[in-house]
Protein backbone atom coordinates (compact mmCIF):
# COMPACT_ATOMS: atom_id res chain seq x y z
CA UNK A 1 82.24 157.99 102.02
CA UNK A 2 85.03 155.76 100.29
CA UNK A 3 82.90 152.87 100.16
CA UNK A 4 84.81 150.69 102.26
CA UNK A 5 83.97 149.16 105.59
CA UNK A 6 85.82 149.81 108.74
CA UNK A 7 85.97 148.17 112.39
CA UNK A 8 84.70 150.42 114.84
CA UNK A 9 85.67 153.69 116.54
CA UNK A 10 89.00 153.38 119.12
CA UNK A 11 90.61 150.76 117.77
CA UNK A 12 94.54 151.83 117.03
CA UNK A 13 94.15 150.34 113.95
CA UNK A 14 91.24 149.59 111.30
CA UNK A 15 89.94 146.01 112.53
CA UNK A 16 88.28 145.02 108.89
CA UNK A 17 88.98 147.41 105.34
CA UNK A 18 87.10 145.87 102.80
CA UNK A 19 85.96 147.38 99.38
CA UNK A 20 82.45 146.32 99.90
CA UNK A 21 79.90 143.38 100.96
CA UNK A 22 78.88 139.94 100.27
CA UNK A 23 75.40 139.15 101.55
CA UNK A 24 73.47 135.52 100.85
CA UNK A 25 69.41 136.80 100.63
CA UNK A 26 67.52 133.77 101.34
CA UNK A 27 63.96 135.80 100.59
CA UNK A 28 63.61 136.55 104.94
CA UNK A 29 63.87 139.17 106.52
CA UNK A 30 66.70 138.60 108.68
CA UNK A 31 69.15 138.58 105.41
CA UNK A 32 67.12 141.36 103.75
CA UNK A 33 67.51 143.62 106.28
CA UNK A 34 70.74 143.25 106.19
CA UNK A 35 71.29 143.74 102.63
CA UNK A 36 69.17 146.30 103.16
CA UNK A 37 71.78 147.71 105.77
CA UNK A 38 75.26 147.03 103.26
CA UNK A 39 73.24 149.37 100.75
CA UNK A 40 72.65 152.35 103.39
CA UNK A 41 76.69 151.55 104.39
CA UNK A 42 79.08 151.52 101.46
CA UNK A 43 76.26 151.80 98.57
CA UNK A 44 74.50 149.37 96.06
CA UNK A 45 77.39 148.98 93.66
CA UNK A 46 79.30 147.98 96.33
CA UNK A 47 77.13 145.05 97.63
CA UNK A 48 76.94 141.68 96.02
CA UNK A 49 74.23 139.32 97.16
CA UNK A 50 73.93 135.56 96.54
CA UNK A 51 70.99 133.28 96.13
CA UNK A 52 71.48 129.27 96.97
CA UNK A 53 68.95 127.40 96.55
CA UNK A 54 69.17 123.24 97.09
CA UNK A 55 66.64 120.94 96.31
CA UNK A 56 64.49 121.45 99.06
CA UNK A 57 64.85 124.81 99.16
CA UNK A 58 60.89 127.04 98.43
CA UNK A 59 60.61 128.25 94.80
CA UNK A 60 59.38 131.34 96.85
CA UNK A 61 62.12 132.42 98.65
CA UNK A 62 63.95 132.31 95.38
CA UNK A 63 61.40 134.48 93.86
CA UNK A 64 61.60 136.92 96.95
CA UNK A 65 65.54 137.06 97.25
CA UNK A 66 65.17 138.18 93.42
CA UNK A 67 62.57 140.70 94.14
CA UNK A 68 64.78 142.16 97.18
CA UNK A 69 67.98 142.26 95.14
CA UNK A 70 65.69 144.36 91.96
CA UNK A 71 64.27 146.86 95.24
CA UNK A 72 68.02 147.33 96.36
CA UNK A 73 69.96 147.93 92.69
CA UNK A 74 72.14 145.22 93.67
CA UNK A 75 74.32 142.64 91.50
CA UNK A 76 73.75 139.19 92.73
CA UNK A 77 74.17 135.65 90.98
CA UNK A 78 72.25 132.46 91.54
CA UNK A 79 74.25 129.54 92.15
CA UNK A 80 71.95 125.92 92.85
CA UNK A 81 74.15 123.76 95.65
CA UNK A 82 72.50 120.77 94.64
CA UNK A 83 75.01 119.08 92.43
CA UNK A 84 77.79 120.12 95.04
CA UNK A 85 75.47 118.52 97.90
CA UNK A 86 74.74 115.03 95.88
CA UNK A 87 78.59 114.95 95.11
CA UNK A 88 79.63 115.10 98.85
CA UNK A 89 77.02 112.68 100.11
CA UNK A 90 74.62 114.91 101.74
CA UNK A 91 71.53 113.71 100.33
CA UNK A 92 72.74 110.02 100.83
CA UNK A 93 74.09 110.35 104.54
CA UNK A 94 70.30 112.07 105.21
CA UNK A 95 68.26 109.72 103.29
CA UNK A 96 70.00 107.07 105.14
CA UNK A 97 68.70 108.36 108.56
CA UNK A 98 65.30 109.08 107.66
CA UNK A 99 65.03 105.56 106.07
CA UNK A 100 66.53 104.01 109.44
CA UNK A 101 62.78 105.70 111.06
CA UNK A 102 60.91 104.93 107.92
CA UNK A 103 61.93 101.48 106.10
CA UNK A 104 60.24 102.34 102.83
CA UNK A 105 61.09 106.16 102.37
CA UNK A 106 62.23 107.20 99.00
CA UNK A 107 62.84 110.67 97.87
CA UNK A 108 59.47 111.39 96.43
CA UNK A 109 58.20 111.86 100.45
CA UNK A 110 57.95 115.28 101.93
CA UNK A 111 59.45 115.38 105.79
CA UNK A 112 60.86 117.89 108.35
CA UNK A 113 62.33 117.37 111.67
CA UNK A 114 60.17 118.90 114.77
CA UNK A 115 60.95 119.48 118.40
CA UNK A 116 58.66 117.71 121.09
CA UNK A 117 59.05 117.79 125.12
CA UNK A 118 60.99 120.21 126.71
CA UNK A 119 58.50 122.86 128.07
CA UNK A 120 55.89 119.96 128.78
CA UNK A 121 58.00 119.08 131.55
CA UNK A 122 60.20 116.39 130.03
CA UNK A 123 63.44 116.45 127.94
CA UNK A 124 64.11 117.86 124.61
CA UNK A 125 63.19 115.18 121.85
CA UNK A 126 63.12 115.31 117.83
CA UNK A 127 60.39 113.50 115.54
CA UNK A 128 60.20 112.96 112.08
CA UNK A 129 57.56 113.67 110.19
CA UNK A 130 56.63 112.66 106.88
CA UNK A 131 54.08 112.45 104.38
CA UNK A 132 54.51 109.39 101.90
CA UNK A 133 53.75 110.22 97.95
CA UNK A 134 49.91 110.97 96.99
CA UNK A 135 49.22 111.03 101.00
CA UNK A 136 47.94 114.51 102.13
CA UNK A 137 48.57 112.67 106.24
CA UNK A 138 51.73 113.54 108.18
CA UNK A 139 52.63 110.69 109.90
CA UNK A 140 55.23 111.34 113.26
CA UNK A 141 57.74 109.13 114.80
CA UNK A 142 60.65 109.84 117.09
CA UNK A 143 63.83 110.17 116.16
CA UNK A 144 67.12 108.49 118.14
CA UNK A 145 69.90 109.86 118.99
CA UNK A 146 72.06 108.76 115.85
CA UNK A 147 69.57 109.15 113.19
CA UNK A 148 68.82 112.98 114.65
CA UNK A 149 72.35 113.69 114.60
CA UNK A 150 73.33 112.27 111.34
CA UNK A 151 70.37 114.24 109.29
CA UNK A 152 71.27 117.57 111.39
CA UNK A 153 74.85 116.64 110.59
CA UNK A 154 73.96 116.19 107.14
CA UNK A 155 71.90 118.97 106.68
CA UNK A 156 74.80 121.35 108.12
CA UNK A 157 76.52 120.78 104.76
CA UNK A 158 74.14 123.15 103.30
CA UNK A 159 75.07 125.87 105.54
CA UNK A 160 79.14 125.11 104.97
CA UNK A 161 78.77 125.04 100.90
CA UNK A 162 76.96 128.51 101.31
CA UNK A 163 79.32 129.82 103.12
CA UNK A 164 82.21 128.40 101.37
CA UNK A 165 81.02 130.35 98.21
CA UNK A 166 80.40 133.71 99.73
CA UNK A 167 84.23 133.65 100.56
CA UNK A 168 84.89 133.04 97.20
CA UNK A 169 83.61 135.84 96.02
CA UNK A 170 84.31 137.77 98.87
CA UNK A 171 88.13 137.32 98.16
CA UNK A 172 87.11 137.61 94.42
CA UNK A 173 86.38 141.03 94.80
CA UNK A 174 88.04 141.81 98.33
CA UNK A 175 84.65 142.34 100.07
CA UNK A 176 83.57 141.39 103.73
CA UNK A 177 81.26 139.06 104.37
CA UNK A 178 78.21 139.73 106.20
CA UNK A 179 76.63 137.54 108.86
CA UNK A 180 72.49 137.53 108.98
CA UNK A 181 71.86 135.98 112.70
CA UNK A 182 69.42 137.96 114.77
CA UNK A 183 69.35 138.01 118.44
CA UNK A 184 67.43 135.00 119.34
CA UNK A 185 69.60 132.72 116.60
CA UNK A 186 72.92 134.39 118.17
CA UNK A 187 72.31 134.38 121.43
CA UNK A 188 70.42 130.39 121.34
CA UNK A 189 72.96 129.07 119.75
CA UNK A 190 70.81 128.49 116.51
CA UNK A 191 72.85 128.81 113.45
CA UNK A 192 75.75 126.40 112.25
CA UNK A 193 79.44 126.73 113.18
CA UNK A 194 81.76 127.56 110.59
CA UNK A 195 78.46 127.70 108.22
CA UNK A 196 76.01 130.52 108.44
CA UNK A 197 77.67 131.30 112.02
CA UNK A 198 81.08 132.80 110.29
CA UNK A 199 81.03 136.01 109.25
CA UNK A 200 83.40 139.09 108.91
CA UNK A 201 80.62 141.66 110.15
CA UNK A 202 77.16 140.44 112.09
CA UNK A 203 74.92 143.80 111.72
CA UNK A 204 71.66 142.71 113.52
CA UNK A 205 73.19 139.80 116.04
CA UNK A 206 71.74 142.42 118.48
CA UNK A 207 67.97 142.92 117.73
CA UNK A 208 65.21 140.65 118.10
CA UNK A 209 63.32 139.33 115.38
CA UNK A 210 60.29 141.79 116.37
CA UNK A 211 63.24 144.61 116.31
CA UNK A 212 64.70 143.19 112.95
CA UNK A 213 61.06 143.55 111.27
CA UNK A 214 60.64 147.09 113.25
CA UNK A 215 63.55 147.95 110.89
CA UNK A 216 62.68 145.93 107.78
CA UNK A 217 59.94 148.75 107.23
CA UNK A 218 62.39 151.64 108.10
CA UNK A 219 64.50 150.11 105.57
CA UNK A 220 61.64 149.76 102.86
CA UNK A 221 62.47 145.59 102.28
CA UNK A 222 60.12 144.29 99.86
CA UNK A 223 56.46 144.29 101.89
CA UNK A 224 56.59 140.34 100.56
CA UNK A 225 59.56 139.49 102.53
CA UNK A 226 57.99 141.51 105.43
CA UNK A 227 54.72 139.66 105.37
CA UNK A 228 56.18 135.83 105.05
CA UNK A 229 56.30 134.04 107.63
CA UNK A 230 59.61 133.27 109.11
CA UNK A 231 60.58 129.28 108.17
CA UNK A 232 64.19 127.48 108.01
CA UNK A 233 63.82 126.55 104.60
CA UNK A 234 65.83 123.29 104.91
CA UNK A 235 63.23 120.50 104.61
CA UNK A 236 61.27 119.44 102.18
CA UNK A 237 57.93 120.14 104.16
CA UNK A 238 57.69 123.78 105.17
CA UNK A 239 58.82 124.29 109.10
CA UNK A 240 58.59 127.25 111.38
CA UNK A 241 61.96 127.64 113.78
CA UNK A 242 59.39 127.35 116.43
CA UNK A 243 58.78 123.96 115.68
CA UNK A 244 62.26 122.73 115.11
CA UNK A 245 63.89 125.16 117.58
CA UNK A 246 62.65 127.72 119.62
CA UNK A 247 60.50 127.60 122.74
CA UNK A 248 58.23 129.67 121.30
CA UNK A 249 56.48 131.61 118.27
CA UNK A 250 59.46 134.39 117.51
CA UNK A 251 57.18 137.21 118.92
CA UNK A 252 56.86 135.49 122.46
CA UNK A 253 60.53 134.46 122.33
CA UNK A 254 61.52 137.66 121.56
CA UNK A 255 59.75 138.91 124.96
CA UNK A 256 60.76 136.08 127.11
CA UNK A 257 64.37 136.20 126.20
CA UNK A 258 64.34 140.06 126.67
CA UNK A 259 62.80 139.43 129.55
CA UNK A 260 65.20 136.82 131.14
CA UNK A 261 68.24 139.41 130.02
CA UNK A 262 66.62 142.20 131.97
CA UNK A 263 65.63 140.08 135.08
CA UNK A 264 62.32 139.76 135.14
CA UNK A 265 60.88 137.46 137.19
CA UNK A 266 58.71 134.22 136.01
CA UNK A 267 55.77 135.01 137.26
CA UNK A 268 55.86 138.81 135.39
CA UNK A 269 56.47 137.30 132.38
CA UNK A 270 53.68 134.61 133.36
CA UNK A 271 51.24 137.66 133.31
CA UNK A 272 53.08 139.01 130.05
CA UNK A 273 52.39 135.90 128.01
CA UNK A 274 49.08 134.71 129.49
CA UNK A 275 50.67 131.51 130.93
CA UNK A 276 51.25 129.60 133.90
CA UNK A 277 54.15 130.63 136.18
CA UNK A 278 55.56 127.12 135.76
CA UNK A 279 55.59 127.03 131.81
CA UNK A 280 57.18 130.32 132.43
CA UNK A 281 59.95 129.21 134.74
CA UNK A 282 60.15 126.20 132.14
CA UNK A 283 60.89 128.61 128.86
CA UNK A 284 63.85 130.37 131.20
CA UNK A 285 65.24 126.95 131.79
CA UNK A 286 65.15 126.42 127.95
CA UNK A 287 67.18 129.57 127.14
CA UNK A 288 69.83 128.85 129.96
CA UNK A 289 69.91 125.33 128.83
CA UNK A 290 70.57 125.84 125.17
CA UNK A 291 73.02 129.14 125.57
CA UNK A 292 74.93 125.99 127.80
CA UNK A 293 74.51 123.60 125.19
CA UNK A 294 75.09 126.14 122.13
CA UNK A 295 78.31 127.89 123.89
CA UNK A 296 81.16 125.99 121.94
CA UNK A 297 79.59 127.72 118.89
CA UNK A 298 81.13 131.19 120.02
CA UNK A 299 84.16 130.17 120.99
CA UNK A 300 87.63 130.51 118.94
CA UNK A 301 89.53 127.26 118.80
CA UNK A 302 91.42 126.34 121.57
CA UNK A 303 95.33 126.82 121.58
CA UNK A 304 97.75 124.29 123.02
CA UNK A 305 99.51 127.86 124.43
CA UNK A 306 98.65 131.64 124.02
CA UNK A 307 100.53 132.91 120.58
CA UNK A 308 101.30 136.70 122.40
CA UNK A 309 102.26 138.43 119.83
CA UNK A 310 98.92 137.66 118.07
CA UNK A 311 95.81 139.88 119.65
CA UNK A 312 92.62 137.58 120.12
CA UNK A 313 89.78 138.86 120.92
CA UNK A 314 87.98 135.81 121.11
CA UNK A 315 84.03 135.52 120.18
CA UNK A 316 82.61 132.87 117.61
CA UNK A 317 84.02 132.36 114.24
């Protein structure tokens, strides 16, 4: 093994030669496994792993990402976004929205963003939720369309700095970066464009999240990562993707989507799940609705006319 990563089999030339890999461990399991994975491919002194945190950002999955990169033998450096964040507005631009829902909000609150509707039977809506300083009470309110879209807008930043400083050090040392989405986030659409979406190589975009932890134990990741639970880690107030996201807890999405790709009908996977045949018909309508609303995501940017010479192979970024 030379140590250096190659596109796959049958193409006339190699599609990606890289020295080694850049991999941002958030303490999950989704980016450990694939750590995990750039170790088993090109070897631990060839993988460099990033940790970075923000303000909001768990102490824990610090603590994990630290314990992952110790298991692996891995370099790694922790750089805090925060200062970048406050310098481009993020903080402001969110704090803004959330105070357009709640008048008197201030930065000592705890709050997260949650999904609501959709498989009851009506449309997709967003609430905040909050809990105001020395309150132990979440207190919910719905979000419009502007203040939603300014906070997710907002929060997307994160996602962009990240990525904007594993390419640094991914031309620093002439390694690839590695992508961490897992089947459900790839396929639903759930993962930022030209932020955690771009990648140079996206090892697991084709397992489940079950499938992903499956291999997590094969791989030996840290039994803490393995036994958290799986959370965004981009509010202040812990939050499942479930709640902000997803249909469903991961295990059940990770049936009903494989279901749905392997046509089975609604009322099968009514009798999988334990649920009625119309909540059932409702979660496939979810999926087909956000891969609709999600599909831009995957798509390269649109030319005013086809540069020939050039091959494209399309895909997302």
């Amino acid at each position: 093994m030379d140590g250096a990563l190659h596109g796959p089999p049958g193409l006339q030339e190699p599609l990606l030669v890289r020295r080694g890999a850049v991999v941002a461990v958030s303490g999950g399991v989704d980016s450990a496994v694939c750590a995990a994975l750039a170790v088993r491919a090109v070897g631990a002194e060839r993988v460099f792993c990033l940790m970075m945190p923000e303000r909001d950002s768990s102490p824990a999955s610090l603590t994990r990402a630290r314990q992952l990169a110790g298991a692996l033998g891995v370099s790694f450096a922790v750089k805090d976004i925060t200062p970048t964040l406050e310098a481009i507005g993020a903080y402001e631009e969110r704090d803004a929205a959330v105070r357009s829902v709640f008048r008197d909000y201030t930065r000592e609150w705890k709050w997260k963003i949650a999904i609501g509707g959709g498989l009851d039977g009506r449309y997709n809506s967003f609430d905040l939720i909050a809990v105001r300083p020395g309150s132990s009470t979440p207190e919910r309110r719905r979000l419009d369309g502007d203040a939603f879209f300014r906070i997710v807008a907002a929060t997307n930043y994160k996602q962009r700095v990240r990525k904007a400083i594993e390419y640094f050090h991914a031309d620093r040392l002439h390694y690839a970066v590695i992508g961490t989405p897992n089947r459900l986030e790839y396929d639903q659409g759930f993962f930022v464009k030209l932020g955690d979406g771009a990648a140079d190589i996206k090892p697991i975009a084709h397992l489940y999240k079950s499938q992903v932890f499956a291999l997590g134990h094969y791989l030996n990741v840290p039994s803490v990562i393995l036994d958290a639970s799986p959370t965004t880690d981009t509010y202040s107030l812990p939050q499942g993707q479930d709640e902000f996201y997803f249909a469903l807890p991961y295990e059940e999405m990770d049936r009903a989507l494989w279901a749905r790709n392997h046509g089975v009908s609604a009322s099968e996977l009514a009798q999988e799940l334990g649920i009625s045949v119309e909540r059932a018909e409702r979660i496939y309508a979810d999926i087909e609705a956000k891969r609709r609303a999600t599909r831009y995501l995957h798509l390269p940017p649109i030319l005013a006319r086809t540069v020939r010479e050039l091959h494209t192979s399309g895909g997302d970024e």
